[in-house]
Protein backbone atom coordinates (compact mmCIF):
# COMPACT_ATOMS: atom_id res chain seq x y z
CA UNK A 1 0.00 0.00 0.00
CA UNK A 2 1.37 3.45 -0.77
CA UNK A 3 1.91 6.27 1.48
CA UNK A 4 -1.08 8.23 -0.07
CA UNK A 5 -2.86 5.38 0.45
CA UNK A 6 -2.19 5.51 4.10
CA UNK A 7 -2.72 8.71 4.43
CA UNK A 8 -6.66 8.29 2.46
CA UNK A 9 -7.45 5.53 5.29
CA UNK A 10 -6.19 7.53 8.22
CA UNK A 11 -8.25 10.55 6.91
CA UNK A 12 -12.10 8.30 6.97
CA UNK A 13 -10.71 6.76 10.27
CA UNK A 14 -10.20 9.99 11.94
CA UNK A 15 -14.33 10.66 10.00
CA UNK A 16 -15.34 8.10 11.21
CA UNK A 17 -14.18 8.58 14.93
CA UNK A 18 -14.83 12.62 14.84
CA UNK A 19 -17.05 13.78 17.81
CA UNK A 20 -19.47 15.40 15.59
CA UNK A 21 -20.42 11.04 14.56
CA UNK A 22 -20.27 9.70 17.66
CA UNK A 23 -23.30 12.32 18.82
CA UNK A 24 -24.91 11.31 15.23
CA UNK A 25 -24.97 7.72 16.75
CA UNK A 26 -25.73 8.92 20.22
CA UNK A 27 -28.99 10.80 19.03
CA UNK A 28 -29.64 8.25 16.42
CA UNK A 29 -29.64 5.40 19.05
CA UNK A 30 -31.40 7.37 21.88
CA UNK A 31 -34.42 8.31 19.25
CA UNK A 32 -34.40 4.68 18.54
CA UNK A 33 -34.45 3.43 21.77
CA UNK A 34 -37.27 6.52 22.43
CA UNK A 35 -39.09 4.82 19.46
CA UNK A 36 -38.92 1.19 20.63
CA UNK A 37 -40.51 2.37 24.38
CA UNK A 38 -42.97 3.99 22.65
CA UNK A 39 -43.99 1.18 20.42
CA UNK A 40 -43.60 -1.62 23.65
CA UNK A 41 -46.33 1.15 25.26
CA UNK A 42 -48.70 1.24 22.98
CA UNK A 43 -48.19 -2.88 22.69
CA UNK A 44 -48.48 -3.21 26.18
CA UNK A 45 -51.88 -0.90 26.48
CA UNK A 46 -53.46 -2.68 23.21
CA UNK A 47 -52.71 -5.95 24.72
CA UNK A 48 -54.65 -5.00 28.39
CA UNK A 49 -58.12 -3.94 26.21
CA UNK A 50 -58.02 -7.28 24.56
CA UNK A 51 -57.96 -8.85 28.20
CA UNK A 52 -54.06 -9.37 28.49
CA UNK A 53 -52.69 -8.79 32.25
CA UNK A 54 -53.02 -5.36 33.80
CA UNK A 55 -50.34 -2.85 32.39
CA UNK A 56 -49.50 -1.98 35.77
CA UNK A 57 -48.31 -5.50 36.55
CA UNK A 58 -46.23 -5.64 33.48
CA UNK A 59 -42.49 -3.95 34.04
CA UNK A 60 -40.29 -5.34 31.68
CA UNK A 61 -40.23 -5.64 27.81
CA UNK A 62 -39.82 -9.23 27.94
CA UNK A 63 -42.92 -9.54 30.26
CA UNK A 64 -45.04 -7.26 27.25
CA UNK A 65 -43.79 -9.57 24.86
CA UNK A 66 -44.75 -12.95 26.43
CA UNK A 67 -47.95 -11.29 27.63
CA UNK A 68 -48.43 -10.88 23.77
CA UNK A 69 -47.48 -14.33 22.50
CA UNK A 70 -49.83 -16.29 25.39
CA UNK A 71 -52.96 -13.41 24.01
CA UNK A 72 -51.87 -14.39 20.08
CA UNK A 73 -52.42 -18.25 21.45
CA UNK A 74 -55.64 -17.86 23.13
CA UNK A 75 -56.88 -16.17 20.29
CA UNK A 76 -55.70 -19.34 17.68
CA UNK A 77 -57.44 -21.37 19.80
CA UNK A 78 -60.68 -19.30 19.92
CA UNK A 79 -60.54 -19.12 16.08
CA UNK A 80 -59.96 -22.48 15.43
CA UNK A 81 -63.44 -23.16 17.85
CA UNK A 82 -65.20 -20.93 15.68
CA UNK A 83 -63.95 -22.45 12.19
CA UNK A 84 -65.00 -25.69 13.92
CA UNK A 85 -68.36 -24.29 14.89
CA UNK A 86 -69.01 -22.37 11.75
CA UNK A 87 -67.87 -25.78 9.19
CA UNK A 88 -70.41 -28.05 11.71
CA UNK A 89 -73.47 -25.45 11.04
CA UNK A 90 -73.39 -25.94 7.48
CA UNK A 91 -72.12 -28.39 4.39
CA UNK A 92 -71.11 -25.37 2.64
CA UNK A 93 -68.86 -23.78 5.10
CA UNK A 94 -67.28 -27.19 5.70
CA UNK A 95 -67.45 -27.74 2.03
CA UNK A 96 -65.66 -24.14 1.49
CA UNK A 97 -63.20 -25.14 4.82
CA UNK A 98 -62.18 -28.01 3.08
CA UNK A 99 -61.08 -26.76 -0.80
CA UNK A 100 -59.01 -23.63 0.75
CA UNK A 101 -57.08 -26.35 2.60
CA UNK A 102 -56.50 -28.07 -0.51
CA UNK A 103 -55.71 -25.23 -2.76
CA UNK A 104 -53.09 -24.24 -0.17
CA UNK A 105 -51.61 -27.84 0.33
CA UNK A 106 -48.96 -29.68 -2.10
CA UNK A 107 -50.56 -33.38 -0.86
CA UNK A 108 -53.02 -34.54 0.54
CA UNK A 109 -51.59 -35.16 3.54
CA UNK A 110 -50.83 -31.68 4.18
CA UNK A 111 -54.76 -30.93 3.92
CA UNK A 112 -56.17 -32.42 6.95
CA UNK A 113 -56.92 -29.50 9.10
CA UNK A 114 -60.91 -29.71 8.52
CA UNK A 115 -60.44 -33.77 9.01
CA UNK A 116 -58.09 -33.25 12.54
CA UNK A 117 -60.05 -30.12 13.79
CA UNK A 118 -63.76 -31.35 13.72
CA UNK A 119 -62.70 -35.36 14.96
CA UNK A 120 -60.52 -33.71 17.94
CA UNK A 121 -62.82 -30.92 18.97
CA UNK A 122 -66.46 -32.52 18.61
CA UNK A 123 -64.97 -36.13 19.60
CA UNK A 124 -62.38 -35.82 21.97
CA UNK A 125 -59.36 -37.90 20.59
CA UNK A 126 -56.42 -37.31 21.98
CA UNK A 127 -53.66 -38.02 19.33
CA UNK A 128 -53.10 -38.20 15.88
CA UNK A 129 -50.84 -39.79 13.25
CA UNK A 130 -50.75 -39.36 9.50
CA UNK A 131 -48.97 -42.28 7.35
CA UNK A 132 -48.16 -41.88 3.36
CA UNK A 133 -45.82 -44.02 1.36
CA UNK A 134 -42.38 -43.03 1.93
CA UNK A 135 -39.57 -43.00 -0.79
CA UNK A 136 -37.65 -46.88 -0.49
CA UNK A 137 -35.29 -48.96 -2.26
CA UNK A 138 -37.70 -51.61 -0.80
CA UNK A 139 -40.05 -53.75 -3.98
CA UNK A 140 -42.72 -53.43 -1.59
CA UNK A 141 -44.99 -49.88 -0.77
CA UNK A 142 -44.12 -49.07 2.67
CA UNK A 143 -46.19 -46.52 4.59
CA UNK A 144 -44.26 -44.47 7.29
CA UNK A 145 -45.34 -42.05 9.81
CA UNK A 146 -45.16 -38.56 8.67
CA UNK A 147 -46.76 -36.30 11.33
CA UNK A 148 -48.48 -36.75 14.61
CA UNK A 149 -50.11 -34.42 17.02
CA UNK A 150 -51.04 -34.33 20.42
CA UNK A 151 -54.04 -32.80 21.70
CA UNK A 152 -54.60 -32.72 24.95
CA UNK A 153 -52.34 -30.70 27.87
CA UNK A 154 -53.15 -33.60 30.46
CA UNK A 155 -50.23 -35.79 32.48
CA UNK A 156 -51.12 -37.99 29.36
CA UNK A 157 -49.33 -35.78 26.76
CA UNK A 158 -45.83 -36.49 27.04
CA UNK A 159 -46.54 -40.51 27.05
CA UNK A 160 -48.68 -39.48 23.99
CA UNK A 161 -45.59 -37.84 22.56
CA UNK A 162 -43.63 -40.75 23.18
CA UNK A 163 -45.33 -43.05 21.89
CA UNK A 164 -45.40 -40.78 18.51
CA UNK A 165 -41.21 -40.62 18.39
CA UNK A 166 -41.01 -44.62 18.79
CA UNK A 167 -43.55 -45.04 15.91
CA UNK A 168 -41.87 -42.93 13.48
CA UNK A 169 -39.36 -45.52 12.86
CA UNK A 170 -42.12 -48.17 12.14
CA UNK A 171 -42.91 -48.80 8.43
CA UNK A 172 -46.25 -50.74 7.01
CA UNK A 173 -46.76 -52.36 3.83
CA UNK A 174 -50.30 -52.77 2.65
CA UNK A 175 -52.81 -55.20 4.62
CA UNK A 176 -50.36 -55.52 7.46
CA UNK A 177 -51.21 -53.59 10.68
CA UNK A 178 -54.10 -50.95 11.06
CA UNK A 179 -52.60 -48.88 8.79
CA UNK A 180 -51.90 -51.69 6.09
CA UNK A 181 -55.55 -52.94 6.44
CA UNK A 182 -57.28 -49.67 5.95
CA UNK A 183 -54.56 -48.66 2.87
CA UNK A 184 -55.71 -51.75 1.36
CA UNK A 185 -59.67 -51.86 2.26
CA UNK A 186 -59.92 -48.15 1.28
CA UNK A 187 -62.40 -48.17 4.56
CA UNK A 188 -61.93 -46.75 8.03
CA UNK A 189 -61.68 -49.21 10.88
CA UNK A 190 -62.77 -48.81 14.42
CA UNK A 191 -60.44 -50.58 16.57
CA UNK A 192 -62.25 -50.70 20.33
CA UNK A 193 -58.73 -51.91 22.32
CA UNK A 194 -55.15 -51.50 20.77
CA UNK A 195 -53.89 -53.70 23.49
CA UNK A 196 -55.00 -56.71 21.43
CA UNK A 197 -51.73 -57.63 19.32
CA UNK A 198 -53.82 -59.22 16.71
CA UNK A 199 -55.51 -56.00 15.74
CA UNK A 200 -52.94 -53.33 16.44
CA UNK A 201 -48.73 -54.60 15.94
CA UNK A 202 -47.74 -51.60 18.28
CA UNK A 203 -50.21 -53.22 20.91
CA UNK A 204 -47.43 -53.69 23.58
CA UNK A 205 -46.36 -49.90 22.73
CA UNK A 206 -49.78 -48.16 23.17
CA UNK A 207 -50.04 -50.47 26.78
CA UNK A 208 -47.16 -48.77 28.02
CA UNK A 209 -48.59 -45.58 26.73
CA UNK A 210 -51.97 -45.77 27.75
CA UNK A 211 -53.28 -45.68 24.70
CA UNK A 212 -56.81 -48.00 24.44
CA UNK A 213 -58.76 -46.94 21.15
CA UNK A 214 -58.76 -45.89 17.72
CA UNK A 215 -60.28 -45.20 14.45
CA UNK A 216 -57.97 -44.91 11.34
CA UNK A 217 -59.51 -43.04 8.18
CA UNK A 218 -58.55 -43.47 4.55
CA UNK A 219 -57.68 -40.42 2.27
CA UNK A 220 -58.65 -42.03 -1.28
CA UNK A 221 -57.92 -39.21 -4.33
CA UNK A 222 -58.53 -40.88 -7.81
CA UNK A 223 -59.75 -44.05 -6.28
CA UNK A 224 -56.50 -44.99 -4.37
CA UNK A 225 -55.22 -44.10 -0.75
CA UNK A 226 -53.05 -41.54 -0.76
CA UNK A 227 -52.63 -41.43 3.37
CA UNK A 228 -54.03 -43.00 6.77
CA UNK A 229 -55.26 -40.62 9.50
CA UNK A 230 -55.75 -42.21 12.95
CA UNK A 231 -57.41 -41.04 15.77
CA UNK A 232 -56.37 -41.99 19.59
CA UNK A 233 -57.23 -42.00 22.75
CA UNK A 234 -56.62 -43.18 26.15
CA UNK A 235 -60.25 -44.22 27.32
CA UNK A 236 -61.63 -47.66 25.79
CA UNK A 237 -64.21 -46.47 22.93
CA UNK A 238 -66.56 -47.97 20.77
CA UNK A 239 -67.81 -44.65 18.93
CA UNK A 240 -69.06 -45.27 15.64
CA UNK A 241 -70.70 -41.62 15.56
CA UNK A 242 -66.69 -40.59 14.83
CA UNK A 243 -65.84 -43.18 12.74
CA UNK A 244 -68.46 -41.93 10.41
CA UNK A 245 -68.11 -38.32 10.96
CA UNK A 246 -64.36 -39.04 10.02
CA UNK A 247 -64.98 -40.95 7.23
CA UNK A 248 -67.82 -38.58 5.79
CA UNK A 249 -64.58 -35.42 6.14
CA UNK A 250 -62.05 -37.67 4.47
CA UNK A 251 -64.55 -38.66 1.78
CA UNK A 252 -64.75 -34.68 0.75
CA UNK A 253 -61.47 -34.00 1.40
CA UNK A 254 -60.71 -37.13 -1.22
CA UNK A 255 -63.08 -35.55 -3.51
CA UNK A 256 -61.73 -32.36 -3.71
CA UNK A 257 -57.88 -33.01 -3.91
CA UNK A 258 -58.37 -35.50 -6.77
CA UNK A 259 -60.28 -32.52 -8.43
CA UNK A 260 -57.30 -30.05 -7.76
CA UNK A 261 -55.24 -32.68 -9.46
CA UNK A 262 -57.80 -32.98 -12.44
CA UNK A 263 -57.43 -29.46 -12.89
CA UNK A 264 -53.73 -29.51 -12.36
CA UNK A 265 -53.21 -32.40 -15.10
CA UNK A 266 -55.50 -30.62 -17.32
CA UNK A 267 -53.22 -27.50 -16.88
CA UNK A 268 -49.83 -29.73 -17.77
C-alpha cells in the first residue's frame, strides 16, 4: 500500500471517529431506543383492552412480549373453535373449509386440518398420526409415519408424545397392521382396544402408553389411498358416531384433492 494510500485511510478513520459522529450515533440510538418504548407502550396498552394482564403489573419488555405471544395463542385457539363451529353449522362452510385447505396444500396429507379439527374438537381424541408411502429402495410400498399431534395438555401428553417418536421408525406395507388394512380396504376401521396384538402390531407400545382406542380413516384421491389418518385415545371407545363423521370429512377431502389434481393435469 502506498503512502497516499495511508494517508486516504487515516483521513475516513479519523471521520469516522470525529465527535461530531459519535453524537450522530448517540442521538440516532437514543431516538431509537425513544421509538422502541414507545412502540412496547402502545403494545403493552393494546394488549390490556383485549384482556391481556393489567399494564400496571407488566415492568419489563420481555414480560409485554410474552404477555403478547400467550394473548396471540388464546386467540388461535378461539378461532380455530369458531372455524370448527361455523364448518359443523353448514355443508357449505365445511365444504368451502375443506377446498381452501387443498388449494393451499402440495398433498393430501398436508390438507387435513378440517379432518383433525372437527374429529378432535367434537370427539375428543387425543392423538393423531398421518402415514403416506415413503420413498424406499424396498419392492414393496411401505407406509411411514409422517406427522403426529397431540391434543390434549393432560399428564397424558408427554406418554402421547412418546409413543409418537417410537412409531416414526415403524414402516407398514399394505394389509399388514391398522394402517396396512385400511390402505388396502380403502375403509376406516374402528379398533375398540389397541392392546389386542392381533388388531394393532404396536399393541405392547400403546399399553405402556396408555393408549386404548382408535379409528384410522382413509384419504382415497382418484380411487386410491393416498394417506391414513388415525385417531387416539386413552379411554376404551366404541364410537361409531366418529368413525363416520371421520370418514364422511375424508370422503370430501378425497373428492376435492383428486379434483385439484384434475385441474392440475389438465393445466400440464
Amino acid at each position: 500500500m502506498s503512502e497516499g494510500d495511508t494517508v486516504e485511510v487515516s483521513r475516513d478513520f479519523g471521520r469516522l471517529e470525529s465527535p461530531a459522529r459519535k453524537n450522530w450515533h448517540k442521538d440516532h440510538s437514543k431516538k431509537y431506543r425513544a421509538n422502541v418504548g414507545e412502540k412496547f407502550k402502545q403494545l403493552s396498552s393494546v394488549l390490556e383492552t383485549i384482556g391481556g394482564k393489567d399494564e400496571a403489573s407488566i415492568k419489563y419488555k420481555s414480560q409485554i412480549l410474552e404477555n403478547a405471544v400467550d394473548l396471540v395463542k388464546v386467540l388461535r385457539e378461539d378461532v380455530s373453535v369458531l372455524e370448527v363451529e361455523v364448518a359443523m353449522s353448514s355443508r357449505k362452510f365445511l365444504m368451502d373449509w375443506i377446498e381452501r385447505s387443498v388449494i393451499a396444500a402440495d398433498k393430501p396429507s398436508n390438507a387435513l386440518q378440517p379432518l383433525v379439527e372437527i374429529v378432535c374438537r367434537k370427539c375428543s381424541w387425543k392423538y393423531v398420526e398421518v402415514w403416506e408411502p415413503i420413498e424406499s429402495e424396498a419392492d414393496v410400498l411401505e407406509i411411514g409415519l409422517v406427522s403426529s399431534f397431540v391434543r390434549v395438555k393432560s399428564p397424558v401428553a408427554r406418554d402421547l408424545e412418546t409413543f409418537g417418536k417410537r412409531s416414526s421408525s415403524v414402516l407398514f406395507n399394505p394389509g399388514l397392521g391398522l394402517v396396512g388394512r385400511v390402505w388396502t380396504s380403502m375403509r376406516g376401521e374402528l379398533v375398540s382396544d389397541v392392546c389386542e396384538p392381533s388388531m394393532f402390531l404396536r399393541a405392547n407400545l400403546a399399553m405402556c402408553k396408555g393408549i386404548s382406542s382408535s379409528i384410522a380413516i382413509p384419504i382415497v384421491v382418484l380411487g386410491r389411498t393416498s394417506t391414513v389418518v388415525i385417531f387416539y385415545d386413552t379411554d376404551s371407545r366404541f364410537d361409531n358416531h366418529s368413525l363416520r363423521l371421520a370418514e364422511s370429512i375424508a370422503a370430501s377431502i378425497g373428492t376435492v384433492c383428486g379434483a385439484k389434481m384434475n385441474r392440475e393435469g389438465l393445466r400440464k
